[in-house]
Protein backbone atom coordinates (compact mmCIF):
# COMPACT_ATOMS: atom_id res chain seq x y z
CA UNK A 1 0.00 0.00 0.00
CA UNK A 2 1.38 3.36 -0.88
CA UNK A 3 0.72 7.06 0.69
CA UNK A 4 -1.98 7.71 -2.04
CA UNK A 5 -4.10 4.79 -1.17
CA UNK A 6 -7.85 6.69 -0.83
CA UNK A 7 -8.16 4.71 2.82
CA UNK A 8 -4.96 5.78 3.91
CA UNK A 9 -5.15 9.52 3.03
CA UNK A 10 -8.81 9.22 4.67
CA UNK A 11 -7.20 8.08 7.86
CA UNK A 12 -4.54 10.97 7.95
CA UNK A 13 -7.51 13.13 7.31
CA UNK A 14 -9.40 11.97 10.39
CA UNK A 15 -5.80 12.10 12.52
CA UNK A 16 -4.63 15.87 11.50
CA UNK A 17 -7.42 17.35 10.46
CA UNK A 18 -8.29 17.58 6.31
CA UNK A 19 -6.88 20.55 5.23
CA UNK A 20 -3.26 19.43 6.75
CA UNK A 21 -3.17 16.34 3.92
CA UNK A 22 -2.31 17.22 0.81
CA UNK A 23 -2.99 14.90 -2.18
CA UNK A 24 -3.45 17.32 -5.51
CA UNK A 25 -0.36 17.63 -7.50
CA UNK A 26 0.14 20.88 -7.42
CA UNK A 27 0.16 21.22 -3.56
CA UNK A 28 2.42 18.04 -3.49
CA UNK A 29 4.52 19.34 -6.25
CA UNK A 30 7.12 21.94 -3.96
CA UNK A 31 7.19 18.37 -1.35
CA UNK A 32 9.03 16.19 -4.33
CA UNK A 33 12.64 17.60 -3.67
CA UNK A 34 14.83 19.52 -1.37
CA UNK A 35 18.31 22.10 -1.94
CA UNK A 36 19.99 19.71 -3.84
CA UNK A 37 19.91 20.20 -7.61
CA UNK A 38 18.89 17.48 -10.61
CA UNK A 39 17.48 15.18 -7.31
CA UNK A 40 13.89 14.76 -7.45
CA UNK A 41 11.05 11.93 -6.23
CA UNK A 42 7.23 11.10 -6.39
CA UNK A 43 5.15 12.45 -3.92
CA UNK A 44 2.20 9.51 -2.41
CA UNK A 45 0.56 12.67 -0.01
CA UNK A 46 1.67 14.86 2.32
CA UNK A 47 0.76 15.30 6.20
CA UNK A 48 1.41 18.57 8.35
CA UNK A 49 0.80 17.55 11.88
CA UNK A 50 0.51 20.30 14.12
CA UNK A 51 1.87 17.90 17.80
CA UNK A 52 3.77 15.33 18.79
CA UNK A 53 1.16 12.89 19.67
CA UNK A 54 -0.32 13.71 16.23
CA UNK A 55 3.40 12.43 14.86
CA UNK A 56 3.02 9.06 16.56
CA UNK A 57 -0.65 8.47 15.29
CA UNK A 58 0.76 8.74 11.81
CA UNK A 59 3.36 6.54 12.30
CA UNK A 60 1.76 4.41 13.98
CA UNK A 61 -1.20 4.20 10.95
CA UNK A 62 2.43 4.33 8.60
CA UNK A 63 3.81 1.42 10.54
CA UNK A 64 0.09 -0.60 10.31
CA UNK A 65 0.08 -0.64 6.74
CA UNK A 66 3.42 -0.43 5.46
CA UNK A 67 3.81 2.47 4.51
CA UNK A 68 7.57 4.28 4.23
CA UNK A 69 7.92 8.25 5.48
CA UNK A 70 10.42 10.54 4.81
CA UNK A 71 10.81 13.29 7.41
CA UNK A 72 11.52 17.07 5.96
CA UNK A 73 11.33 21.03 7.41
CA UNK A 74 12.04 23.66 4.84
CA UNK A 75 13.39 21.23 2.62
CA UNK A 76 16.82 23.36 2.53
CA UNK A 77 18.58 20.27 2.51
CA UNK A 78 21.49 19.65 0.36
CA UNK A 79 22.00 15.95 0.39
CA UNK A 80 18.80 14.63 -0.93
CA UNK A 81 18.09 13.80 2.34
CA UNK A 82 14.30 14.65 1.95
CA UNK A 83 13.44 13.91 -1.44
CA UNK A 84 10.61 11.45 -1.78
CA UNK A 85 11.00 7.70 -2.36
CA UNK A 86 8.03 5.73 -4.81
CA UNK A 87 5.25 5.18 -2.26
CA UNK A 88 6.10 7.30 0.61
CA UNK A 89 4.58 9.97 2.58
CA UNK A 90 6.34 12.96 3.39
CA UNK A 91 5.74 13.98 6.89
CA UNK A 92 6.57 17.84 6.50
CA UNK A 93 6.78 19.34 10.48
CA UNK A 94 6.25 22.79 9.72
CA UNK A 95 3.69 23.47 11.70
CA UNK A 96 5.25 22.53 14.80
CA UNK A 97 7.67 25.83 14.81
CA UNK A 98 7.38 27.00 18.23
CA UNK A 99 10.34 28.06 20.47
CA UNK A 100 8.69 26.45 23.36
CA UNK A 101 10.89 28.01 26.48
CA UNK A 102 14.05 30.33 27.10
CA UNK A 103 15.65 29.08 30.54
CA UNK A 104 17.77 31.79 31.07
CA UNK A 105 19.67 30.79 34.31
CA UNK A 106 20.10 27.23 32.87
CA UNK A 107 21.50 29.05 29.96
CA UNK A 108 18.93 26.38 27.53
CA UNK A 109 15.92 26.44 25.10
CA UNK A 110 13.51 24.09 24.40
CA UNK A 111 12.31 23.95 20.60
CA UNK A 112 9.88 22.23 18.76
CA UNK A 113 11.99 20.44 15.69
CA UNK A 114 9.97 22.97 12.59
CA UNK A 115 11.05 26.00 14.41
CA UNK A 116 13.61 28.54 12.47
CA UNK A 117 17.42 28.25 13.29
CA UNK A 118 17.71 32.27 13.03
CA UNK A 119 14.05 32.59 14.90
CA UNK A 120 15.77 30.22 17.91
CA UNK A 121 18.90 32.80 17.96
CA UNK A 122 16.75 35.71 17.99
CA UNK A 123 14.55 34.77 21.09
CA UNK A 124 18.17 33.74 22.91
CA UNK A 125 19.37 36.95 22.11
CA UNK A 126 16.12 38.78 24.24
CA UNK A 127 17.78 37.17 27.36
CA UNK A 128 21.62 38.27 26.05
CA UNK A 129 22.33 34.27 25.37
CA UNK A 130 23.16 33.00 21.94
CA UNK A 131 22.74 29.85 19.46
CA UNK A 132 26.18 29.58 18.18
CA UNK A 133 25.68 27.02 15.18
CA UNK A 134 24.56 29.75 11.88
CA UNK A 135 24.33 27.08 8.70
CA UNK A 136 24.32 29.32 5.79
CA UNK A 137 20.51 28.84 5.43
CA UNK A 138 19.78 29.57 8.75
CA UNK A 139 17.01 31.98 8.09
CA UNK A 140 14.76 29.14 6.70
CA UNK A 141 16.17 25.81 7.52
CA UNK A 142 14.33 24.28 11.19
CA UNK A 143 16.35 23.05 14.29
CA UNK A 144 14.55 19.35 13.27
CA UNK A 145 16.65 19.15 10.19
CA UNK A 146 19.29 20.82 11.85
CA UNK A 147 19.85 18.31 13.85
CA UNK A 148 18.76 15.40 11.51
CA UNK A 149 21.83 16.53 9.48
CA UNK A 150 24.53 17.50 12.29
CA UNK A 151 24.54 20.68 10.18
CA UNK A 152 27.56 23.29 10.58
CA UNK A 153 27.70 26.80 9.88
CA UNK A 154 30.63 29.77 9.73
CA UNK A 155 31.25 29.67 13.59
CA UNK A 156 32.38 25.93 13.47
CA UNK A 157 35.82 26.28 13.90
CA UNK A 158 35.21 28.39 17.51
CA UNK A 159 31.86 26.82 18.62
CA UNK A 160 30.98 24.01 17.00
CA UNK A 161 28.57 22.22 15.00
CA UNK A 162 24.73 21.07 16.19
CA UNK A 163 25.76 17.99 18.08
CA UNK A 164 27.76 20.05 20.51
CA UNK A 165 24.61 21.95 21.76
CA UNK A 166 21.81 19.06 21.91
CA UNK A 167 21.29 18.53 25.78
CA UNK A 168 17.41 16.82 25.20
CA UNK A 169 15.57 15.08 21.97
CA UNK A 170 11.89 14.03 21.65
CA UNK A 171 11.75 11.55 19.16
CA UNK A 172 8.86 9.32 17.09
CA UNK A 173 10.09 6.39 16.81
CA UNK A 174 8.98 4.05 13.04
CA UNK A 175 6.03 2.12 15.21
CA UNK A 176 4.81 5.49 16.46
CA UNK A 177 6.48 5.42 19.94
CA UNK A 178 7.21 8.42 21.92
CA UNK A 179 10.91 8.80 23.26
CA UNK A 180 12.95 10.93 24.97
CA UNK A 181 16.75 11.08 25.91
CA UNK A 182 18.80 13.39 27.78
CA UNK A 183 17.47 16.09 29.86
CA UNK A 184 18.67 20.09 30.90
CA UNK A 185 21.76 18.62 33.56
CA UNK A 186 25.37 19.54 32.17
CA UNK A 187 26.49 16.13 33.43
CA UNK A 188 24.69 12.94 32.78
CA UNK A 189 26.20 9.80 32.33
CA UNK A 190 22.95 7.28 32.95
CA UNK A 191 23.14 4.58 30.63
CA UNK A 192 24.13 4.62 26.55
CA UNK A 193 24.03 8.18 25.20
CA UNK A 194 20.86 7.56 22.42
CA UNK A 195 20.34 10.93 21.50
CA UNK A 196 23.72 10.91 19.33
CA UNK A 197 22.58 8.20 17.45
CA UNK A 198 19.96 10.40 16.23
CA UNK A 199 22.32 13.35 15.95
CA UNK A 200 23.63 12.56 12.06
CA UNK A 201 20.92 10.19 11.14
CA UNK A 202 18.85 12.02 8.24
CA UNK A 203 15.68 10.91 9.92
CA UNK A 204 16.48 6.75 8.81
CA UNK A 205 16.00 6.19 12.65
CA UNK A 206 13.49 8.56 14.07
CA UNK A 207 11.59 11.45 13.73
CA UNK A 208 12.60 14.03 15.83
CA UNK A 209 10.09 16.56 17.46
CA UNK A 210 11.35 18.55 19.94
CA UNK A 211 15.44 19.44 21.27
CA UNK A 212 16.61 20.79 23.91
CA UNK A 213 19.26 22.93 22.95
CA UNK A 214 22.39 24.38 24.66
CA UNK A 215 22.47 28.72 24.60
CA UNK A 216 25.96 30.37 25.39
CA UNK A 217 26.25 33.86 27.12
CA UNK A 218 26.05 36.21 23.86
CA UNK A 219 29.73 37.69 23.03
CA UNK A 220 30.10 41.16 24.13
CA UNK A 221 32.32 42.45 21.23
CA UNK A 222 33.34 41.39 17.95
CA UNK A 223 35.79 42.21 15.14
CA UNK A 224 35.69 41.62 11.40
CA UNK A 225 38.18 41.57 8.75
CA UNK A 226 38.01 41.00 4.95
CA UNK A 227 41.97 40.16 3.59
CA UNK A 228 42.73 39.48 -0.01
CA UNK A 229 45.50 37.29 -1.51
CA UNK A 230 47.18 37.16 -4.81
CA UNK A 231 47.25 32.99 -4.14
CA UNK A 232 45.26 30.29 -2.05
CA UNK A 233 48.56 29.37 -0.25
CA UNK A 234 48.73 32.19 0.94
CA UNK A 235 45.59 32.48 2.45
CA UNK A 236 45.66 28.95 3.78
CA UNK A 237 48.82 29.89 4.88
CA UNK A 238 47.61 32.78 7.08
CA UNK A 239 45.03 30.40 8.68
CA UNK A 240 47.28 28.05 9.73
CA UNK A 241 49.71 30.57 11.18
CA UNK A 242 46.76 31.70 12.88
CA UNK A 243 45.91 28.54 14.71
CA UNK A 244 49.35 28.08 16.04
CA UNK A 245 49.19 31.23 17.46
CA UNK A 246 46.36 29.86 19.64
CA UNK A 247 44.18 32.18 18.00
CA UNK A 248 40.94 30.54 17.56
CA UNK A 249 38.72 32.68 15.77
CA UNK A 250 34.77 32.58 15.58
CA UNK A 251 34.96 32.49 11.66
CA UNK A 252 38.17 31.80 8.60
CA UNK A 253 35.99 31.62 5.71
CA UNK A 254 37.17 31.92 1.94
CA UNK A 255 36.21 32.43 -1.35
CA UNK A 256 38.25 31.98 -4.60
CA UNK A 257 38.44 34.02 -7.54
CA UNK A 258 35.17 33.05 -9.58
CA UNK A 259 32.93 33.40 -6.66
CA UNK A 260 34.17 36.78 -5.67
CA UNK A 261 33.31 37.59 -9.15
CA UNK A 262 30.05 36.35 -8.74
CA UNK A 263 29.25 37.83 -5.59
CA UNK A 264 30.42 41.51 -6.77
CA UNK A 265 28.57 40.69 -9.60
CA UNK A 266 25.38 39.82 -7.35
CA UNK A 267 25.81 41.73 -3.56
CA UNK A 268 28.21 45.07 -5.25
CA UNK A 269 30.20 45.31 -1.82
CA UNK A 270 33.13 46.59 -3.57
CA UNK A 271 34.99 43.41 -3.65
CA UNK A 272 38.99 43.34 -5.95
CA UNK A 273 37.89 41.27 -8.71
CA UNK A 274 41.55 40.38 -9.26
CA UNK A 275 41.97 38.84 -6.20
CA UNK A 276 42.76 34.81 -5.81
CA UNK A 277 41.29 34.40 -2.91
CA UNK A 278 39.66 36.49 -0.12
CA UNK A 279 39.49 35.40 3.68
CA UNK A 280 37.04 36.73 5.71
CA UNK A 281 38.06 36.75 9.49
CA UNK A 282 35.73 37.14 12.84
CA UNK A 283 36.64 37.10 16.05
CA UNK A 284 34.45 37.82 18.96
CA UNK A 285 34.76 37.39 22.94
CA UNK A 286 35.69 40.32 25.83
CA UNK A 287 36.54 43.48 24.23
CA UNK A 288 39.95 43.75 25.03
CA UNK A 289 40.74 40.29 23.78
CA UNK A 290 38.90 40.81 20.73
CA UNK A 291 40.87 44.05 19.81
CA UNK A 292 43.98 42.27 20.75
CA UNK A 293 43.33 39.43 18.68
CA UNK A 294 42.22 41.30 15.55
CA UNK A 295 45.45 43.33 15.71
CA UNK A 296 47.24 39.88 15.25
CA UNK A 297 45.06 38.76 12.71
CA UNK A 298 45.83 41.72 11.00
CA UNK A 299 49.35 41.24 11.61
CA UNK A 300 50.14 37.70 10.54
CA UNK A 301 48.04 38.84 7.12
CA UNK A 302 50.23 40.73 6.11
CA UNK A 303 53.03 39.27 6.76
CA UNK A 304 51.42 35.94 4.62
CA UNK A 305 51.50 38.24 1.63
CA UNK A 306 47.37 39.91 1.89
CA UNK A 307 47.30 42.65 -0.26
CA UNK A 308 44.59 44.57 1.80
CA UNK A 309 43.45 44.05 5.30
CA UNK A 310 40.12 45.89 5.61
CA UNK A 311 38.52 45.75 9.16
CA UNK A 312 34.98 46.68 9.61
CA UNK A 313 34.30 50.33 11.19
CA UNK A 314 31.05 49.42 12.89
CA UNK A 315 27.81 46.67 12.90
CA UNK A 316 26.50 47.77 9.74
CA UNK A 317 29.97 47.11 7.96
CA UNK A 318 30.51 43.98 9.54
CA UNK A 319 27.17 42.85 7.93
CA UNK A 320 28.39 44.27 4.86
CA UNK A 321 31.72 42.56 4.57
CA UNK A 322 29.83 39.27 6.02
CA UNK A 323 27.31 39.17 3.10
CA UNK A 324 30.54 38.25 0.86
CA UNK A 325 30.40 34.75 2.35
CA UNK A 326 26.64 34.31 3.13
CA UNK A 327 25.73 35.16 -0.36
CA UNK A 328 28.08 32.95 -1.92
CA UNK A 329 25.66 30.04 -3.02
CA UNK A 330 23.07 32.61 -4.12
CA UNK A 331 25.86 34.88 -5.98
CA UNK A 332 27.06 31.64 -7.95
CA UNK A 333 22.77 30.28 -8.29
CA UNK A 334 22.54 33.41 -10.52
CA UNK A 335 25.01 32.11 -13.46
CA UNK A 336 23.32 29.06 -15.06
CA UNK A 337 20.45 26.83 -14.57
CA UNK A 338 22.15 24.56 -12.20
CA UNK A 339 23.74 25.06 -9.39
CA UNK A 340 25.29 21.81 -7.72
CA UNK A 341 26.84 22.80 -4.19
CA UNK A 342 29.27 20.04 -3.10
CA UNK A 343 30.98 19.40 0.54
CA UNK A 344 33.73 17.74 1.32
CA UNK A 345 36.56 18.17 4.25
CA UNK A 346 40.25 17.88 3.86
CA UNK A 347 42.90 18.38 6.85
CA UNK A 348 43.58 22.18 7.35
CA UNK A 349 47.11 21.60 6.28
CA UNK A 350 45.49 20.13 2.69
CA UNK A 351 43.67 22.73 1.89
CA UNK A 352 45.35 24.94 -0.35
CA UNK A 353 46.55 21.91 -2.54
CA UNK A 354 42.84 20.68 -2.29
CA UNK A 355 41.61 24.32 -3.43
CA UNK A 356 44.19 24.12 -6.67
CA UNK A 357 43.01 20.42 -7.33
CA UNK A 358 39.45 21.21 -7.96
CA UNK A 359 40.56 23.92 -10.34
CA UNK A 360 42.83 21.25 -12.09
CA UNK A 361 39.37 19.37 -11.76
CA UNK A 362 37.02 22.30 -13.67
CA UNK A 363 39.74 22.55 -16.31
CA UNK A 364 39.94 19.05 -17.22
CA UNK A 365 36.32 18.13 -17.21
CA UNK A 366 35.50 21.53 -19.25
CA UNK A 367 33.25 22.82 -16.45
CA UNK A 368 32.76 25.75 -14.92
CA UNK A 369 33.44 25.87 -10.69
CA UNK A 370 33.22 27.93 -7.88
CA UNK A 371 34.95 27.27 -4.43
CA UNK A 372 34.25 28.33 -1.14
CA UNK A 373 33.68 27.25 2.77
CA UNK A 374 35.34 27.55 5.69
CA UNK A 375 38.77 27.21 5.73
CA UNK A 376 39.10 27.19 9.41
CA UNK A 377 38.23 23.51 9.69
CA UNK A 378 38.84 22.33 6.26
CA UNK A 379 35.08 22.10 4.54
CA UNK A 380 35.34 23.09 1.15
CA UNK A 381 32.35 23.66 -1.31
CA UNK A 382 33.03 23.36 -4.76
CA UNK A 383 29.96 24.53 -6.65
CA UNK A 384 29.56 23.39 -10.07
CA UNK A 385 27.28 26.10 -12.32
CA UNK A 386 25.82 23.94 -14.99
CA UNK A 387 22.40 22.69 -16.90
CA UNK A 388 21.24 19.82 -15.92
CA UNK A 389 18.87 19.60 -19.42
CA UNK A 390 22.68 19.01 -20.64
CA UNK A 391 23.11 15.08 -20.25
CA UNK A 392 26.88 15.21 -21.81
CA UNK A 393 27.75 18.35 -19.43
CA UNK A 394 26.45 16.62 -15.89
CA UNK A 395 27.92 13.48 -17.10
CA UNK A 396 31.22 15.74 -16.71
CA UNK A 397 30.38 16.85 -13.60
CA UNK A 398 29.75 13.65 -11.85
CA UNK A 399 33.11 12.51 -13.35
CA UNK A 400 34.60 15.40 -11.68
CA UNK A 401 32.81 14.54 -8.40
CA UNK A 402 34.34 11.18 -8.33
CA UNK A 403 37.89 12.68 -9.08
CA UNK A 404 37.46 15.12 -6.12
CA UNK A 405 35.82 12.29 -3.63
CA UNK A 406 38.76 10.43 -4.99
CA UNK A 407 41.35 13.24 -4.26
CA UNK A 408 39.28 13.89 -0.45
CA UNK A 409 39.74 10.30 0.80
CA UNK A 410 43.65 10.08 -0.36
CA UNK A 411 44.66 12.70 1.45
CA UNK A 412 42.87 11.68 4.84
CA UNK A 413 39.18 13.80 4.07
CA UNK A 414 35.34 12.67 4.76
CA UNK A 415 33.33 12.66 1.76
CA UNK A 416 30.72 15.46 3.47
CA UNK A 417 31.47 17.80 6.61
CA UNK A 418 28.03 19.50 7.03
CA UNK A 419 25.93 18.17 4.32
CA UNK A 420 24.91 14.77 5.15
CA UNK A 421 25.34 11.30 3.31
CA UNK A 422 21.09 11.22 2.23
CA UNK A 423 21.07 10.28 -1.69
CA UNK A 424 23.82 12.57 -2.77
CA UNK A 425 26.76 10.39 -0.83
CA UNK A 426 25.79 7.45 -0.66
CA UNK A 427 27.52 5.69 -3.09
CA UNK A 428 30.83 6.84 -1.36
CA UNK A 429 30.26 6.32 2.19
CA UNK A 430 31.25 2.55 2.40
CA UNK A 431 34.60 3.68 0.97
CA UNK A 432 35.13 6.56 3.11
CA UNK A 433 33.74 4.04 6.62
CA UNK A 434 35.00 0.16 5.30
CA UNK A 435 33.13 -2.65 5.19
CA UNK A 436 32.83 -3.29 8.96
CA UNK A 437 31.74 0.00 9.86
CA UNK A 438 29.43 0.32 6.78
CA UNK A 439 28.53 -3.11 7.67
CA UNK A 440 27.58 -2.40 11.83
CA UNK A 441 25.41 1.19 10.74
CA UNK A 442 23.48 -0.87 8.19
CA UNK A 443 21.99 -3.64 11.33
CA UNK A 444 21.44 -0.72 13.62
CA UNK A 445 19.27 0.95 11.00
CA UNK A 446 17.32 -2.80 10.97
CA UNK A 447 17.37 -3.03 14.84
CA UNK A 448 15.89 0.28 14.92
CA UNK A 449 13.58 0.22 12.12
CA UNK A 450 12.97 -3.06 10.71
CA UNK A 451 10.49 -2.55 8.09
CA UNK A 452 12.67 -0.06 6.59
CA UNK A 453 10.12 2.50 6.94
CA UNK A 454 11.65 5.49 7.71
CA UNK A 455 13.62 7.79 4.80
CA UNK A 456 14.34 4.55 2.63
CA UNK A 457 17.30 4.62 -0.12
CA UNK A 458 18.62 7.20 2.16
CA UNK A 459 22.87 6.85 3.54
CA UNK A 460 22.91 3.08 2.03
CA UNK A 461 20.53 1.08 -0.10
């Protein structure tokens, strides 16, 4: 039995409430993909529940009748985690978008899984607290997917990515039970830690509903700085001499010659065109430290070989010089039909010669590629602009995504830093992990959910 099945849909409708299933094509049409470009899938029908217990009465109709569900928020995803498999229902959690509770003095918030990622930062910030993880669609992407994903952001390399500030998960598990796991106490050690094995899983194991989410006291200053570079060397370069400093700035992002272009081209910040590369430092904390610190910054710039160090005279300028890596995907969407944003993370040490590889990559394949990402941990994003109506053209770029995967794993890399595994990966993963770890994730995902209900096709086959 599949999602469309007339006495299936009538049984959502009588669970949720009619207008929250959606059966037509064209209100199932936006539910058939996510982010990721040229992935696509069938949509069965599509349920909004508005609670938790709503949640477990569809699973636990799902689970009566066989039928799979895949899990999605905003659908921002970049992975294919949330496209549609033949059959399924998507279970879209939209609704459920509240920021629930603010506990100041236990410096915590508690979040149902479709509320905002910038909308949870906001109501920290009434209380002076802050979210630290800021993926780069944090303005529409949901804490649920958030965590589904383990996503990342620009303030990785200081503070982290989601799994470091997950304290609590509610979770619906594939026969519709309710669980929970970990709770608001900075120490627990009380039996095996289950909430990480949700943490990462692109909703194969569980759905989650509500977190319980760690808040840290909101800096009091903060100092950015835009350098440019006549080579990538020497802006990886400056990072590393950075680091061993013991300087451990909030963000080291970087963006290479065509996507400068393309974001002077879209944004107009008044960005060198000539440049090779362009680093964007932050660094935030007490204001003496901060001032200290940028001064170094500034310092071991120059001395890498930066052409201009440009430091931001106030807020509004920060924002300014920011936009140059938060509009990067949209700068480089503008240029052709397709935009295919990759991820993949190299040691920091690696980077430059990973940087100069993919252009090696674009010029040998005959493709046109943008690179950019945080070069304070290593997570590049080379973004190929293409046409996907152009079968001979993406048959180039997934030969050049196998040369960089290729390239990623020989010189010690993961195959995705922020992205997730979902369709996208999948075929790499067992040679990133080996057999036996491949092997052991495979039999939890049956333990867990053995009709293979939940996001099937999804991480492995």
């Amino acid at each position: 039995m599949g999602a469309a099945d007339p006495t299936f849909v009538d049984a959502l409708r009588a669970t949720v409430g009619a207008p929250h299933v959606l059966t037509s094509p064209e209100d199932t049409l936006p539910y058939g993909f996510d982010g990721t470009a040229a992935l696509k899938g069938p949509v069965g029908a599509v349920v909004l529940p508005g609670s938790t217990e709503e949640v477990a009465a569809v699973m636990r109709l799902a689970h009566g009748r066989g039928v799979p569900v895949v899990t999605r928020g905003s659908g921002t995803g970049l992975s294919g985690g949330s496209v549609p498999s033949p059959g399924s229902l998507v279970l879209c959690l939209v609704r459920m978008d509240q920021v629930l509770a603010v506990d100041a003095p236990n410096l915590t918030v508690r979040v149902q899984a479709g509320a905002i990622t910038a909308a949870v930062d906001a109501a920290a910030n009434e209380h002076g607290l802050f979210y630290p993880p800021d993926p780069g669609s944090m303005k529409i992407s949901t804490i649920g997917g958030n965590v589904a994903e383990n996503s990342g952001g620009l303030r990785g390399l200081k503070y982290g990515v989601t799994r470091d500030y997950v304290m609590g998960l509610e979770v619906v598990l594939p026969d519709g039970r309710v669980a929970r796991f970990g709770n608001a106490c900075v120490k627990d050690v009380a039996g095996y830690s289950m909430k990480d094995l949700f943490i990462g899983s692109e909703g194969t194991l569980g759905i989650i509903t509500e977190v319980l989410l760690r808040l840290l006291p909101r800096p009091a200053a903060r100092r950015t700085m835009l350098a440019t570079y006549a080579t990538m060397e020497e802006a990886a370069q400056t990072v590393s001499d950075i680091i061993a400093a013991r300087i451990i700035p909030c963000t080291l992002e970087f963006l290479d010659r065509t996507t400068v272009g393309c974001v002077e081209d879209y944004a107009k910040i008044g960005l060198p065109r000539d440049c090779e590369a362009l680093l964007l430092m932050e660094t935030d904390g007490h204001p003496a430290a901060v001032a200290e610190e940028a001064g170094r910054m500034a310092e071991i710039a120059r001395a890498r070989g930066a052409r201009e160090v440009r430091t931001a005279a106030d807020e509004a300028e920060a924002a300014r010089l920011a936009t140059a890596r938060r509009s990067a995907f949209s700068a480089l969407a503008r240029v052709r039909p397709t935009t295919i944003l990759e991820d993949v993370t190299v040691p920091r040490d690696r980077l430059a010669e990973m940087v100069g590889y993919i252009a090696e990559v674009a010029k040998k394949r005959r493709l046109r590629v943008g690179t950019f990402g945080h070069m304070g941990d290593g997570n590049l994003h080379p973004t190929f602009l293409t046409d996907e109506r152009d079968a001979d053209e993406m048959a180039r770029v997934h030969e050049a995504l196998e040369d960089i995967v290729t390239k990623t794993l020989a010189v010690g890399g993961t195959i995705t830093g922020e992205h997730g595994v979902g369709l996208a990966k999948k075929a790499w993963l067992r040679r990133q992990v080996g057999e036996g770890s491949h092997d052991l994730m495979r039999e939890l995902k049956r333990a867990w959910d053995p009709r293979g209900l939940l996001n099937p096709g999804k991480i492995f086959d």
